[in-house]
PDB file of N, CA and C in Angstrom:
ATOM      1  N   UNK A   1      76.950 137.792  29.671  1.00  0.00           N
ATOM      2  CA  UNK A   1      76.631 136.385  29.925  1.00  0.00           C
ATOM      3  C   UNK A   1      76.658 136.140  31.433  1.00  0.00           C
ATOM      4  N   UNK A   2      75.612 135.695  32.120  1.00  0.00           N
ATOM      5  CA  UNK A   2      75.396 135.161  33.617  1.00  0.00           C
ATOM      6  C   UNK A   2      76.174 133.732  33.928  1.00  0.00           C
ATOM      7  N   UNK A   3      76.935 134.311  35.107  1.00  0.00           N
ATOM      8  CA  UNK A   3      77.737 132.837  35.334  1.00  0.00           C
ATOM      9  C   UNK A   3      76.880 131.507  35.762  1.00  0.00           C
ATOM     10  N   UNK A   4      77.771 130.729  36.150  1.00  0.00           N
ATOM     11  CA  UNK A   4      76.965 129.384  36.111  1.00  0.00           C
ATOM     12  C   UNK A   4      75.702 129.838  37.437  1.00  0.00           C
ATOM     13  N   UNK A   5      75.970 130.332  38.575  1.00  0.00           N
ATOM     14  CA  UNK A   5      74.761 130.452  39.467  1.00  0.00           C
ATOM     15  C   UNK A   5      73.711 130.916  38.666  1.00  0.00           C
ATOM     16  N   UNK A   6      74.393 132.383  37.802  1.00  0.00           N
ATOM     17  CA  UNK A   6      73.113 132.950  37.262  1.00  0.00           C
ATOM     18  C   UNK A   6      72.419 132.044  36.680  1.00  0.00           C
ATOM     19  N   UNK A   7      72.585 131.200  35.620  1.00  0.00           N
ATOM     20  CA  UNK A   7      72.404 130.780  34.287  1.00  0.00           C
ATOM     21  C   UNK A   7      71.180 129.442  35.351  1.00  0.00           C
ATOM     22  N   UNK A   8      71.510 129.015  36.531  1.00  0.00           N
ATOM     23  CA  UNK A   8      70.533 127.821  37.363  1.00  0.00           C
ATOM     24  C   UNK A   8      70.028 128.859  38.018  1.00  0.00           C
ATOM     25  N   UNK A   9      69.709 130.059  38.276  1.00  0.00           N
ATOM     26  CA  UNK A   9      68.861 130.336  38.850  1.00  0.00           C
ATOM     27  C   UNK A   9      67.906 131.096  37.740  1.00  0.00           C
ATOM     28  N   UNK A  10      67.840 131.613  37.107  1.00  0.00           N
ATOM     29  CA  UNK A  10      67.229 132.091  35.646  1.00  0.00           C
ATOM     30  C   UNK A  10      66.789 130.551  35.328  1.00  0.00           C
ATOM     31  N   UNK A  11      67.062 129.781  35.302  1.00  0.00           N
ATOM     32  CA  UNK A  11      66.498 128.313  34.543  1.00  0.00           C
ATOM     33  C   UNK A  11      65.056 127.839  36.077  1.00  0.00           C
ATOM     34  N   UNK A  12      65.675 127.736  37.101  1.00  0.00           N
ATOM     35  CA  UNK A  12      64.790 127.531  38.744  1.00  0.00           C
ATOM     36  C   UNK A  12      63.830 128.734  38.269  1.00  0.00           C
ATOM     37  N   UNK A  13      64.118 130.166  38.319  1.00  0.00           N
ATOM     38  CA  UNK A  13      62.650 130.793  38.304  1.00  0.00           C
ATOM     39  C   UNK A  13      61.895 130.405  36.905  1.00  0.00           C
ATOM     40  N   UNK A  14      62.215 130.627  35.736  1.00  0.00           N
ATOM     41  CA  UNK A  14      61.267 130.194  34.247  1.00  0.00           C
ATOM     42  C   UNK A  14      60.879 128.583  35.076  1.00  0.00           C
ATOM     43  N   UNK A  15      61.627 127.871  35.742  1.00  0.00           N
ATOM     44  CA  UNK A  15      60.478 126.759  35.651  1.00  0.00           C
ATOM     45  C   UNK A  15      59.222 126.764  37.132  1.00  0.00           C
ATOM     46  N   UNK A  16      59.962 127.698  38.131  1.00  0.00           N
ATOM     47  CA  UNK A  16      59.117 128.216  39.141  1.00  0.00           C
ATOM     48  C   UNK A  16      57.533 129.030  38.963  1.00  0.00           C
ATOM     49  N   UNK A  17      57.870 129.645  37.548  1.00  0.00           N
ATOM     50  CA  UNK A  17      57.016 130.344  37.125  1.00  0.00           C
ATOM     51  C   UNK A  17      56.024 129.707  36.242  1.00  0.00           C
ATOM     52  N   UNK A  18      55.933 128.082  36.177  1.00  0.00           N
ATOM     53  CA  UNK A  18      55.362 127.310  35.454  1.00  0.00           C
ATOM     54  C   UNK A  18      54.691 126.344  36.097  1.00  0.00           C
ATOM     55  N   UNK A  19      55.168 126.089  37.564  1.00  0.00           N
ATOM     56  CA  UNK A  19      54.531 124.997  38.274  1.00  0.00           C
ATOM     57  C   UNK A  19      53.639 125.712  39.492  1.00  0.00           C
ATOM     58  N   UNK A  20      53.263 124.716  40.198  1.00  0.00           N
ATOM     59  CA  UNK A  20      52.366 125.413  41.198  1.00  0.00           C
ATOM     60  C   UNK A  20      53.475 125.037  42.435  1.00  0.00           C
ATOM     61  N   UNK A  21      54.807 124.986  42.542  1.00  0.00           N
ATOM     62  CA  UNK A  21      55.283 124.624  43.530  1.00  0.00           C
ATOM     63  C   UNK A  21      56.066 125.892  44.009  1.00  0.00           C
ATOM     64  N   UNK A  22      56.754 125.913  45.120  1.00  0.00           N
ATOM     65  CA  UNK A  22      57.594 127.466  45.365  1.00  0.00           C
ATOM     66  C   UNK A  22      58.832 127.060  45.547  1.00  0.00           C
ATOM     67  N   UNK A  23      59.678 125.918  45.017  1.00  0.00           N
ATOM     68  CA  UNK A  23      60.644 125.386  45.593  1.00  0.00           C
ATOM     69  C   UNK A  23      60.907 124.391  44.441  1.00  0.00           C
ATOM     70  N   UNK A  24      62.273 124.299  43.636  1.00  0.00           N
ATOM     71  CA  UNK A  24      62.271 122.966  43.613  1.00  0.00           C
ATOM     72  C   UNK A  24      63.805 123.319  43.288  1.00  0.00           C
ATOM     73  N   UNK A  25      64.338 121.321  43.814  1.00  0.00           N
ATOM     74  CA  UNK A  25      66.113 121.436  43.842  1.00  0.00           C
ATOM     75  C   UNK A  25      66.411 121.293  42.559  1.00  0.00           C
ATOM     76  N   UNK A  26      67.832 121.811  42.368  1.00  0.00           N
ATOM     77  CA  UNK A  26      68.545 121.511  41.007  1.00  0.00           C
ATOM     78  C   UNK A  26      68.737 120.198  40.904  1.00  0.00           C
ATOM     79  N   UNK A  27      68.500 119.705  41.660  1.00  0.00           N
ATOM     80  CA  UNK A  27      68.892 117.702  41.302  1.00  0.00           C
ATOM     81  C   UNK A  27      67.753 117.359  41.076  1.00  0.00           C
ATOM     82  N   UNK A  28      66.448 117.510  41.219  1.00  0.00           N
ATOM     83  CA  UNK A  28      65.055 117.221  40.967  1.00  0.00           C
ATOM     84  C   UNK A  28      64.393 117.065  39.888  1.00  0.00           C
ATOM     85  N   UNK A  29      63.803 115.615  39.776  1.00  0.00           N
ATOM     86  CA  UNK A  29      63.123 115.332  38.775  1.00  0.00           C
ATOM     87  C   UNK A  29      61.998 115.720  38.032  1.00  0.00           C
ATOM     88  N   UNK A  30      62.001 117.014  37.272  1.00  0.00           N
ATOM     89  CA  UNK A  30      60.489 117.685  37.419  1.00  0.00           C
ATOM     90  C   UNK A  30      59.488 117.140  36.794  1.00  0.00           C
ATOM     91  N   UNK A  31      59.893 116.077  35.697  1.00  0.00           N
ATOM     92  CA  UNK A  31      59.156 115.307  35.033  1.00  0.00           C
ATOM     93  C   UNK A  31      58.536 114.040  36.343  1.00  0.00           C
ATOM     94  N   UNK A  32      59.491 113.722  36.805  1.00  0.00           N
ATOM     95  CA  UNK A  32      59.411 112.601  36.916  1.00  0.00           C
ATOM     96  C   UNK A  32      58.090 112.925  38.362  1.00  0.00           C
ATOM     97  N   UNK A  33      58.826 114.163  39.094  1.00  0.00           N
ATOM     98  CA  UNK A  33      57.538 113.933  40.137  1.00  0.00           C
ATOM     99  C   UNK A  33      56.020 114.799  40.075  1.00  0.00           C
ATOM    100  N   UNK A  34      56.257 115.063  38.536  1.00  0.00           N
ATOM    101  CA  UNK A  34      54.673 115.234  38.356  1.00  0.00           C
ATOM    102  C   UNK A  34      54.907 116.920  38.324  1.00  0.00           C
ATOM    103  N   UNK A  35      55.441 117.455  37.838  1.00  0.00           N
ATOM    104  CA  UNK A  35      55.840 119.011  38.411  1.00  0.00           C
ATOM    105  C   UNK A  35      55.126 119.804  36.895  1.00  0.00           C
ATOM    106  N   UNK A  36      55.505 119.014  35.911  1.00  0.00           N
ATOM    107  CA  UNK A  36      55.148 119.565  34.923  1.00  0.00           C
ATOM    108  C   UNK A  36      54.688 118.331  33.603  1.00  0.00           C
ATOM    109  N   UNK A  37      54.571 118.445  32.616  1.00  0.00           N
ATOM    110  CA  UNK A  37      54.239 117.414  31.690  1.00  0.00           C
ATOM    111  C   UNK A  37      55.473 117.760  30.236  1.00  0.00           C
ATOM    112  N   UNK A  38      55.031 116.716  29.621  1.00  0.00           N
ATOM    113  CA  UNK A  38      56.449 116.256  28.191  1.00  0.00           C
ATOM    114  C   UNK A  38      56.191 117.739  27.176  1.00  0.00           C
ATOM    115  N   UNK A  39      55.108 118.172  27.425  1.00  0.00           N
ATOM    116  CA  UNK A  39      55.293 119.422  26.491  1.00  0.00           C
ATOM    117  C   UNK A  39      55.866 120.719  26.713  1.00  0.00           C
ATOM    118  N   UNK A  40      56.368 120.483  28.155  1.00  0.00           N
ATOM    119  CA  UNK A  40      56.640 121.550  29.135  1.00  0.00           C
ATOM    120  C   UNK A  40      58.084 121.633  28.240  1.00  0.00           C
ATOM    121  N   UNK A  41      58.542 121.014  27.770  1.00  0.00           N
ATOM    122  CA  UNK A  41      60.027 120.706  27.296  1.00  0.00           C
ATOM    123  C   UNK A  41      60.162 121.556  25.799  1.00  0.00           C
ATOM    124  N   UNK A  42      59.378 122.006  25.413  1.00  0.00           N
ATOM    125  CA  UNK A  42      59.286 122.680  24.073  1.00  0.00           C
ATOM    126  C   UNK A  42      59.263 124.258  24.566  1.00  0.00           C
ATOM    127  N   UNK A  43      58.570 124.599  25.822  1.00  0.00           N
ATOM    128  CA  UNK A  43      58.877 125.453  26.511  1.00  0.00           C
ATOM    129  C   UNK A  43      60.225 125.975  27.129  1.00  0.00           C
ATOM    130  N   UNK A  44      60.825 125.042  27.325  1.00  0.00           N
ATOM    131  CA  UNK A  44      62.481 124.916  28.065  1.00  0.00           C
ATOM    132  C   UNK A  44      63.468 125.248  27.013  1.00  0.00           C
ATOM    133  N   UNK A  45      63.019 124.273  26.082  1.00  0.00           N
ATOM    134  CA  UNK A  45      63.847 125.030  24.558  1.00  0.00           C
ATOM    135  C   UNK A  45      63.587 126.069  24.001  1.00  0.00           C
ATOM    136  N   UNK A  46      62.745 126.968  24.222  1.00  0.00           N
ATOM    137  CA  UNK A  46      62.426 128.225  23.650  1.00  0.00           C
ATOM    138  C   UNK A  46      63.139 129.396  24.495  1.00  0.00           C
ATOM    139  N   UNK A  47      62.713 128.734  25.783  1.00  0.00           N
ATOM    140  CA  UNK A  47      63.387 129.558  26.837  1.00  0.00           C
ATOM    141  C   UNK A  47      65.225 129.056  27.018  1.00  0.00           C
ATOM    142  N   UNK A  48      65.500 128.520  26.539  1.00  0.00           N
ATOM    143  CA  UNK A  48      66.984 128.486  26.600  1.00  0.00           C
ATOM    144  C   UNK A  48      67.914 129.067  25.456  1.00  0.00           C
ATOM    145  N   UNK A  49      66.703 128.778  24.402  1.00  0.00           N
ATOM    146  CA  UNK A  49      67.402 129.436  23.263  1.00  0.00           C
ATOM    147  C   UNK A  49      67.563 131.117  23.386  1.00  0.00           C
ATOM    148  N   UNK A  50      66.321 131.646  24.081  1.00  0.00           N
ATOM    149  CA  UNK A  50      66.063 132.605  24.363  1.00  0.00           C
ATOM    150  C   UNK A  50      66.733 133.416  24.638  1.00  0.00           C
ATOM    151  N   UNK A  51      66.882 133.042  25.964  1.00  0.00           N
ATOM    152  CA  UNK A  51      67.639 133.144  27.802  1.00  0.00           C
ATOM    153  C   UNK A  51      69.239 133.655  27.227  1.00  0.00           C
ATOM    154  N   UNK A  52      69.785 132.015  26.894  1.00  0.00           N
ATOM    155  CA  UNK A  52      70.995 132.568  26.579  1.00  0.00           C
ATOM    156  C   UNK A  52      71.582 132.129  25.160  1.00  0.00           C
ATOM    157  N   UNK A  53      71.107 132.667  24.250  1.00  0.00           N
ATOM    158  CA  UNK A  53      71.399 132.758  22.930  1.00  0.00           C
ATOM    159  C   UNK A  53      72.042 131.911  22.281  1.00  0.00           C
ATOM    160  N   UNK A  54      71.573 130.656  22.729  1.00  0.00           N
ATOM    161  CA  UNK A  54      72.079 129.596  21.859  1.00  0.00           C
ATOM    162  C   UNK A  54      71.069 128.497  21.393  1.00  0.00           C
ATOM    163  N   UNK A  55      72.152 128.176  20.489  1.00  0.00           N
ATOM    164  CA  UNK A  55      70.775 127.211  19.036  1.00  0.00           C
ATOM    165  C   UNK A  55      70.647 125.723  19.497  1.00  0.00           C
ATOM    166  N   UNK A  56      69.397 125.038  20.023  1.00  0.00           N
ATOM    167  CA  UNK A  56      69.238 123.992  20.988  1.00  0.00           C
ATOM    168  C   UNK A  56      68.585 122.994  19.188  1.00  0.00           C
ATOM    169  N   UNK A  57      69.932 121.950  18.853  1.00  0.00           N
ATOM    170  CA  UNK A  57      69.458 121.341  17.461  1.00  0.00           C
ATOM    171  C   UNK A  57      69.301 120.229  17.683  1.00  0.00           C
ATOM    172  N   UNK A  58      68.501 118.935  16.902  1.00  0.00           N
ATOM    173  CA  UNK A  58      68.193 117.565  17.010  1.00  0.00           C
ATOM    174  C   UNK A  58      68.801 117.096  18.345  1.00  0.00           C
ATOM    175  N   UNK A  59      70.029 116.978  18.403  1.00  0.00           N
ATOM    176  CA  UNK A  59      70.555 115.861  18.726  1.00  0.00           C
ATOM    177  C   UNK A  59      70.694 116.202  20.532  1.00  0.00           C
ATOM    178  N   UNK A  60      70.497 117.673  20.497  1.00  0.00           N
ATOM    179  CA  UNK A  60      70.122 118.343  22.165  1.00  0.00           C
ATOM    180  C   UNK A  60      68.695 117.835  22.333  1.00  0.00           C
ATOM    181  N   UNK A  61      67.907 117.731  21.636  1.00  0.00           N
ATOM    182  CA  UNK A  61      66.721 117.704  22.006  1.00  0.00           C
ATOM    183  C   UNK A  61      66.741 115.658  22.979  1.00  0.00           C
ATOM    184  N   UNK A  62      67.239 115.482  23.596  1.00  0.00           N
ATOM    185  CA  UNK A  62      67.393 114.564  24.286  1.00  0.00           C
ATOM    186  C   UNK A  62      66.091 114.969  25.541  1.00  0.00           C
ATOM    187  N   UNK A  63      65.042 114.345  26.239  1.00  0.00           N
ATOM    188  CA  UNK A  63      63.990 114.329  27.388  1.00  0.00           C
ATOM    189  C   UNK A  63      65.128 114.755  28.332  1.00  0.00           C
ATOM    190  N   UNK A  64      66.593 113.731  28.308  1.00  0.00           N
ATOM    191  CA  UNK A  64      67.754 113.874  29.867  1.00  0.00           C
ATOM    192  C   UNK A  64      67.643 115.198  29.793  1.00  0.00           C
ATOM    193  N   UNK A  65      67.754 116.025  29.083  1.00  0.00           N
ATOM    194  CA  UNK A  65      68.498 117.169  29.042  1.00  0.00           C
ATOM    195  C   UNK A  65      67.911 117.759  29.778  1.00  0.00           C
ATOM    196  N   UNK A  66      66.513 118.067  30.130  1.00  0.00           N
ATOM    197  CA  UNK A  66      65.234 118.943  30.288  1.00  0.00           C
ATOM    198  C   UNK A  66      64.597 118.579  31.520  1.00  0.00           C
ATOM    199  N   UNK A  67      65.380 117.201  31.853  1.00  0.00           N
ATOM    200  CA  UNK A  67      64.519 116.762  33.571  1.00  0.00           C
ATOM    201  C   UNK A  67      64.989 117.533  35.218  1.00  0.00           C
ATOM    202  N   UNK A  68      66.253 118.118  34.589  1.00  0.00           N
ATOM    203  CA  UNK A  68      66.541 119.012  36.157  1.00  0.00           C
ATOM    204  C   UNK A  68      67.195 120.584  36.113  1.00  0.00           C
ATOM    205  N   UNK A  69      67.060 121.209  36.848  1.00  0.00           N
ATOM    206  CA  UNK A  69      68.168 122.570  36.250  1.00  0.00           C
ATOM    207  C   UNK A  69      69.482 121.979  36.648  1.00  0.00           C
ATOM    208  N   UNK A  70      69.855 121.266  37.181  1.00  0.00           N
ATOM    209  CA  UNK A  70      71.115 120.940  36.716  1.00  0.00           C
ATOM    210  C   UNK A  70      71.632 120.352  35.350  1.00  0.00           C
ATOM    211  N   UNK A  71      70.782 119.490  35.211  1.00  0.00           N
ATOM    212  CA  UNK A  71      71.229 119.128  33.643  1.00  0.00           C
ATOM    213  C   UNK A  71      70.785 119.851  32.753  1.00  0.00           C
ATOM    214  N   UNK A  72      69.942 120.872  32.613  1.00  0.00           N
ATOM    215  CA  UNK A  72      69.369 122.350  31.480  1.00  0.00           C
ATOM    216  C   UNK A  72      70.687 123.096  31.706  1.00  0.00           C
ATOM    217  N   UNK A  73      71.442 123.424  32.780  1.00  0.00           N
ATOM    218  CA  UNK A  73      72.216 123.947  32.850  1.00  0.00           C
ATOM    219  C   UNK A  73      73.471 123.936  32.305  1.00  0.00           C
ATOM    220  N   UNK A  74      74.153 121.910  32.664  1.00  0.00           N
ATOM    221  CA  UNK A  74      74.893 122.001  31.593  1.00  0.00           C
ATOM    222  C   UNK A  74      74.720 121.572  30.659  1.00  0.00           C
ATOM    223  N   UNK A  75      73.339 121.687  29.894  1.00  0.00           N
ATOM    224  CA  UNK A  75      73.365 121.943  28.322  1.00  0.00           C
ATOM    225  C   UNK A  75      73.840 123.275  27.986  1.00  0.00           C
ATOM    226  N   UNK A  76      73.031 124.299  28.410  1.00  0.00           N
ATOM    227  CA  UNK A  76      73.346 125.611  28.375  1.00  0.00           C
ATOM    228  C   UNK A  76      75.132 125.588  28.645  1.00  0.00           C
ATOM    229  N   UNK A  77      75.681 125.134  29.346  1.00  0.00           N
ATOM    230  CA  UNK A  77      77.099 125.413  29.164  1.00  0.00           C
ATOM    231  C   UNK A  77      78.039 124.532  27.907  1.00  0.00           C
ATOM    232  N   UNK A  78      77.749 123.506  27.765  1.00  0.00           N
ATOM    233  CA  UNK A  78      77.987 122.917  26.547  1.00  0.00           C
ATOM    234  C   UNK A  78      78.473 123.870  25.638  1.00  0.00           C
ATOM    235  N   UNK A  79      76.559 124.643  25.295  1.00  0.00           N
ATOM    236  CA  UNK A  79      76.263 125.031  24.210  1.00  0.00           C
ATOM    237  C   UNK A  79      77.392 125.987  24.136  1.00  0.00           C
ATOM    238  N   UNK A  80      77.323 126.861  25.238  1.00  0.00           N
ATOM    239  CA  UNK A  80      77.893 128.010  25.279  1.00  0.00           C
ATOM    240  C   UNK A  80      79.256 128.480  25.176  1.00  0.00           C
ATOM    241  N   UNK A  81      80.304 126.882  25.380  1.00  0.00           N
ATOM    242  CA  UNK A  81      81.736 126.597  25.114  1.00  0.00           C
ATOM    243  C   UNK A  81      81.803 126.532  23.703  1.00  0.00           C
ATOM    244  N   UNK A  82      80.830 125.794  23.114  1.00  0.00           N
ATOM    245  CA  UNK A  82      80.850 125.881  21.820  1.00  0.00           C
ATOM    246  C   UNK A  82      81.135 126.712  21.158  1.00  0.00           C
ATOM    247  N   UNK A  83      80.343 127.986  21.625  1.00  0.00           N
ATOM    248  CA  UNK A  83      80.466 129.245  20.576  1.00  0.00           C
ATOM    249  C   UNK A  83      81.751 129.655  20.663  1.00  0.00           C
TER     250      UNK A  83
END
């Protein structure tokens, strides 16, 4: 399991590798400044479930969750105390 740097920088490249930008901050709104679109988020959940092996259900599926790698991140840690 990748510690918390790993776990935001693995989340920064999958979404680096989706936009046309070369840069973006963990506090950054990717929705909000046009970086990507609302379906991009079905992508994020595939890739998190993926990434780090945990089950992303209803009540995660929140838009907050999915607007910055900081907050993908601590979903991913949430999840991951859970287990």
């Amino acid at each position: 399991m990748a510690d918390n740097a790993g776990n935001k920088a693995a989340i920064r490249e999958f979404i680096l590798e989706n936009i046309s930008e070369s840069t973006v901050r963990d506090d950054e709104d990717i929705f909000e400044r046009g970086l990507v679109r609302s379906m991009f988020v079905m992508q994020l959940v595939l890739f998190v479930e993926q990434e780090f092996g945990v089950s992303i259900t209803g009540e995660d599926l929140q838009f907050d969750n999915f607007r910055t790698v900081d907050r993908i991140d601590e979903l991913v840690s949430r999840k991951l105390a859970a287990v």
